[in-house]
C-alpha atoms as a PDB file:
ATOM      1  CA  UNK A   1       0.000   0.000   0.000  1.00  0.00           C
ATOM      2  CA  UNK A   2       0.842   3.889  -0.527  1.00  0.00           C
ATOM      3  CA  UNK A   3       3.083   5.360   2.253  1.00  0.00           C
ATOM      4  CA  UNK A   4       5.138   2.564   3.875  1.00  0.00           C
ATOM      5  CA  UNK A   5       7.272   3.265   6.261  1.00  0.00           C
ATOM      6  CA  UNK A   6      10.501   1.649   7.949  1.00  0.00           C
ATOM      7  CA  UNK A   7       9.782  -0.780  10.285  1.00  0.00           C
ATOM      8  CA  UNK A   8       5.823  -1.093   9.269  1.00  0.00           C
ATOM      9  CA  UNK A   9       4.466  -4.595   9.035  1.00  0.00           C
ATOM     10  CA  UNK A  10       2.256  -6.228   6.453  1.00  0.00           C
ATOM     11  CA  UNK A  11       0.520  -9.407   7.727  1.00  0.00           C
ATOM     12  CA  UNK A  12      -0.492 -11.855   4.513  1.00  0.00           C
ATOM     13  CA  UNK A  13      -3.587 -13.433   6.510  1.00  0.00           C
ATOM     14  CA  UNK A  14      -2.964 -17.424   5.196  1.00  0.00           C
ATOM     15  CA  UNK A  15       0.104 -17.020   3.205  1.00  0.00           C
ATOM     16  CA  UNK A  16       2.857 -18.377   5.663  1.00  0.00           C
ATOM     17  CA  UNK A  17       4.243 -21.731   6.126  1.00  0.00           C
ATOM     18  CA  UNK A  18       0.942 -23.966   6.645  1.00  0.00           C
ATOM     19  CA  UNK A  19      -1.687 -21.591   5.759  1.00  0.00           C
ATOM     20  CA  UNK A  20      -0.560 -19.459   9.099  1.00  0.00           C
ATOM     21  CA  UNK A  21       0.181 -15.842   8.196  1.00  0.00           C
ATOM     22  CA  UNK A  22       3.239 -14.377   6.625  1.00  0.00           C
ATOM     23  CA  UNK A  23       4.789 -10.519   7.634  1.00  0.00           C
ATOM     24  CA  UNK A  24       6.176  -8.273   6.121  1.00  0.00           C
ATOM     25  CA  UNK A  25       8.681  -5.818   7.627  1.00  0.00           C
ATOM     26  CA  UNK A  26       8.972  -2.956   5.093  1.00  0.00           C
ATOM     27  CA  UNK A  27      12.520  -1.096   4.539  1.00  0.00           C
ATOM     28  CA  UNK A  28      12.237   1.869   2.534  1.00  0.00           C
ATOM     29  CA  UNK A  29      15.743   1.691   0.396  1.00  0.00           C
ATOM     30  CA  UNK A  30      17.904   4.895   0.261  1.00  0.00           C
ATOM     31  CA  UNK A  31      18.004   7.196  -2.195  1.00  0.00           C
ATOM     32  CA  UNK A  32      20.893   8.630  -3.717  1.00  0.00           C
ATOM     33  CA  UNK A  33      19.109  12.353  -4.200  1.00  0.00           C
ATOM     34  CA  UNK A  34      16.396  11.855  -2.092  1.00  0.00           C
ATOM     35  CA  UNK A  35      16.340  11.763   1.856  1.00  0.00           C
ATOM     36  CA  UNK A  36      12.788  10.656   3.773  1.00  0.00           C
ATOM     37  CA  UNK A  37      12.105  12.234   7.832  1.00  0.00           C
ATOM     38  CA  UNK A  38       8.999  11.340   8.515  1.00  0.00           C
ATOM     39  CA  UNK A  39       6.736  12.528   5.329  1.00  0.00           C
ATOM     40  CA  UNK A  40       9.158  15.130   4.570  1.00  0.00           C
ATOM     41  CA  UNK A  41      11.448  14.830   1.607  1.00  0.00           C
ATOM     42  CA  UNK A  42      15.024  16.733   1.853  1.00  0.00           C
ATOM     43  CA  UNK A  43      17.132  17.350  -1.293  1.00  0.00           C
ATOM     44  CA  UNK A  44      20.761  19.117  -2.186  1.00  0.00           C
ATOM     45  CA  UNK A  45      20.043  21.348  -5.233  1.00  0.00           C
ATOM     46  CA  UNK A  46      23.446  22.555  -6.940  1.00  0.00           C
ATOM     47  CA  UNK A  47      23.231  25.406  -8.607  1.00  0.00           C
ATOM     48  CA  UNK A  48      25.367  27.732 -10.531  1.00  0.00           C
ATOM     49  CA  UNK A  49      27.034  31.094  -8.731  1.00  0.00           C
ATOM     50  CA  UNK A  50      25.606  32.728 -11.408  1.00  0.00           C
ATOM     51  CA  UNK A  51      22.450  31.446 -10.688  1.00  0.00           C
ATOM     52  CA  UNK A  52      22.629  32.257  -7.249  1.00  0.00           C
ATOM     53  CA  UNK A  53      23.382  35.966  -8.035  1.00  0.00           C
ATOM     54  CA  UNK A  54      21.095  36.292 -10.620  1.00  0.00           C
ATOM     55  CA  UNK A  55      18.412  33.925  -9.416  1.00  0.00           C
ATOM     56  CA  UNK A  56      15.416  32.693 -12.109  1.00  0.00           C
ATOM     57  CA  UNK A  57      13.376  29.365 -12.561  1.00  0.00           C
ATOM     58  CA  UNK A  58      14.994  26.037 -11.923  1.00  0.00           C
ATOM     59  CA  UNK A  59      13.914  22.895 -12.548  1.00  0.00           C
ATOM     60  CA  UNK A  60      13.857  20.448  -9.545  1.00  0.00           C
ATOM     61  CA  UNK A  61      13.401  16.720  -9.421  1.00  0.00           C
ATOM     62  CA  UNK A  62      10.489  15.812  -6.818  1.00  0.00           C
ATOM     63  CA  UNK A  63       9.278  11.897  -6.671  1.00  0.00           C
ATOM     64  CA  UNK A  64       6.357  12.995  -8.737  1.00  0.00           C
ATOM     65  CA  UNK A  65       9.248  14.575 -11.634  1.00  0.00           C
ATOM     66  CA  UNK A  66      10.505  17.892 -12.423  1.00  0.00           C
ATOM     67  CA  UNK A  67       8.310  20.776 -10.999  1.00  0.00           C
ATOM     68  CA  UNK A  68       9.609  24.865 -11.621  1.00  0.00           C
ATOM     69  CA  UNK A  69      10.506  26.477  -8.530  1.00  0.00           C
ATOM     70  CA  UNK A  70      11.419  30.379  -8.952  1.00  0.00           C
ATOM     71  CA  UNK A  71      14.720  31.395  -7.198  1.00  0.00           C
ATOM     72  CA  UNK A  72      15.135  35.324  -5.482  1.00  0.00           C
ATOM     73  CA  UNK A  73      18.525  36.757  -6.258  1.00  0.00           C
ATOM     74  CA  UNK A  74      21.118  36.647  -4.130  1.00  0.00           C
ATOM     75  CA  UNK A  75      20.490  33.714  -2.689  1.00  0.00           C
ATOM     76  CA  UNK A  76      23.161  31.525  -0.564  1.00  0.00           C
ATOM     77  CA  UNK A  77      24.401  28.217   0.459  1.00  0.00           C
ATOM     78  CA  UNK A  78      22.029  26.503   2.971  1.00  0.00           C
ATOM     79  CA  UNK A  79      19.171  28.050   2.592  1.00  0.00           C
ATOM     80  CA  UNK A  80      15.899  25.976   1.976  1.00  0.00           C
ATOM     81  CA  UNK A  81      12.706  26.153   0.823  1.00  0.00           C
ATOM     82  CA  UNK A  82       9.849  24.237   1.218  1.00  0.00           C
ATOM     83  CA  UNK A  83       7.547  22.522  -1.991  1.00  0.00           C
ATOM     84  CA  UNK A  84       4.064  22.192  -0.539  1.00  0.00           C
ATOM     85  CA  UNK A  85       2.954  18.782  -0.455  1.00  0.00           C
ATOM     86  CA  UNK A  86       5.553  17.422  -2.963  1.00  0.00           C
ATOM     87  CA  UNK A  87       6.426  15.432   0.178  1.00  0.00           C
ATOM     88  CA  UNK A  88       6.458  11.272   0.944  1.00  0.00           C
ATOM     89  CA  UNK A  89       2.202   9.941   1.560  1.00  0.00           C
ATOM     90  CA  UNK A  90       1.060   9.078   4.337  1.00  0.00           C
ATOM     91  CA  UNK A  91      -1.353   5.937   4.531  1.00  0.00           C
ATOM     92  CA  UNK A  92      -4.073   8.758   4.126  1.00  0.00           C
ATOM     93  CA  UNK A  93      -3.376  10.037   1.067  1.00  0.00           C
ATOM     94  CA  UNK A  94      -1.751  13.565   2.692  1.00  0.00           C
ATOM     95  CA  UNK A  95       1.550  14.565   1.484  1.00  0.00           C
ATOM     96  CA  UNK A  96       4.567  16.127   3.832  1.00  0.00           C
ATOM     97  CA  UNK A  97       6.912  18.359   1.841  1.00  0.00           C
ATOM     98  CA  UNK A  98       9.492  18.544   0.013  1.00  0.00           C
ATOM     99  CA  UNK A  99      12.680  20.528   1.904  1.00  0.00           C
ATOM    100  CA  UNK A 100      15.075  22.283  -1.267  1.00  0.00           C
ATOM    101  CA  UNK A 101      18.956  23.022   0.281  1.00  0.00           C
ATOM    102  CA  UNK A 102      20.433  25.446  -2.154  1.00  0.00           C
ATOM    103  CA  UNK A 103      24.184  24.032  -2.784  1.00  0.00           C
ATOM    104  CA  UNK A 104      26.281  26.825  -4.712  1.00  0.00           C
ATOM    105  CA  UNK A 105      28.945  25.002  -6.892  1.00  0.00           C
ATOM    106  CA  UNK A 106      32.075  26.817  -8.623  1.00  0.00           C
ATOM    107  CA  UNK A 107      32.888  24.955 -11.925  1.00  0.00           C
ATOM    108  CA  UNK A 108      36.131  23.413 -12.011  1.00  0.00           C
ATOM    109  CA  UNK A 109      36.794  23.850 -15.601  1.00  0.00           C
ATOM    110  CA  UNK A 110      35.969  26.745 -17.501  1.00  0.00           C
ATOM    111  CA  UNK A 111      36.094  27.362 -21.603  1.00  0.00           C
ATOM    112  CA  UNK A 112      39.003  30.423 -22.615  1.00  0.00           C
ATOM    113  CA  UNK A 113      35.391  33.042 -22.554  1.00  0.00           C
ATOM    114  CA  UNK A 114      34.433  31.777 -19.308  1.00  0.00           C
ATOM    115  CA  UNK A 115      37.545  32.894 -17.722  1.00  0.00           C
ATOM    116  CA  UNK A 116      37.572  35.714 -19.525  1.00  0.00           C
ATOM    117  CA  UNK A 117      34.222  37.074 -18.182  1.00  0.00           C
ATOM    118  CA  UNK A 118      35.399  36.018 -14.404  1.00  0.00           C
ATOM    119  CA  UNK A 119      38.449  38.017 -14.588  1.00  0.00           C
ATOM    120  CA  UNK A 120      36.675  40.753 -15.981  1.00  0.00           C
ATOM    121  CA  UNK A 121      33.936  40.636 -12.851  1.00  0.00           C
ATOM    122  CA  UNK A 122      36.766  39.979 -10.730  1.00  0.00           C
ATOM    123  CA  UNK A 123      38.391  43.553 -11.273  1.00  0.00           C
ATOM    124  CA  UNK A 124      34.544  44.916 -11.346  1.00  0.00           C
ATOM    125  CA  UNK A 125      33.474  43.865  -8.213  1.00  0.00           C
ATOM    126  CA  UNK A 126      32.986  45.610  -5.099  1.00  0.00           C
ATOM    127  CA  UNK A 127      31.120  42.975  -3.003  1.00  0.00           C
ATOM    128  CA  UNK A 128      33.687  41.734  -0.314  1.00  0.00           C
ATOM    129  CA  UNK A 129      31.731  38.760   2.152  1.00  0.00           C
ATOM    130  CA  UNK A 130      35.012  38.886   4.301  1.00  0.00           C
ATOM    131  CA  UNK A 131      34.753  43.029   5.091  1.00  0.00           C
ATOM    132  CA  UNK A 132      33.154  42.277   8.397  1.00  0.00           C
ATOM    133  CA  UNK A 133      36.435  40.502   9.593  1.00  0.00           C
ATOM    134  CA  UNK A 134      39.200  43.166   8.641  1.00  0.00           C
END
């Protein structure tokens, strides 16, 4: 049935050894994007610095598939936000939510215009995140 849960049993009535019954202890299997508390989902999301500066629409994989989820600028590293009911069932039929961590990635290789551009930012920028310690 719809919404297992670790440790939840399942009792076959007549299906065991005998015609006695048979259980079932359910283990929900890890997933490698995906991480179940309680009905909640929680996910990593990598995104691009420029995406967190500029922020926009992003696609973001839920059980259900991709849904659009609209970014603010500026954001940063940590922060979450919550998909409404995009969660794990319960054995009603109610959903919990899906949690979104925002995980800003540098890329490690860049093309020749790629560098380029950074350099170029580099000497325009006046945003310093370390002024508060000098």
């Amino acid at each position: 049935p719809p919404g297992m849960i670790d440790g939840q049993r399942i009792r076959l009535k007549e299906q065991g050894l005998d015609g006695g019954d048979l259980y079932l202890k359910i283990i929900v299997a890890r997933h490698p994007f995906f991480d179940l508390q309680g009905f909640d989902i929680y996910c990593h999301l990598p995104i691009t610095p420029v995406e967190a500066v500029m922020g926009g629409s992003l696609q973001v994989p839920t059980i259900d598939g991709l849904v659009n989820m609209n970014l603010p600028s500026g954001i940063k590293s940590g922060q979450r936000f919550k998909l409404a009911n995009k969660g794990y069932p319960d054995s009603r039929g109610d959903r919990g939510d899906q949690l979104v961590e925002i995980q800003i990635v540098a890329p490690r290789e860049l093309s020749e215009q790629e560098k380029e551009l950074y350099k170029k930012l580099k000497e325009l920028e006046t945003f310093n995140p370390r002024k508060h310690m000098l």
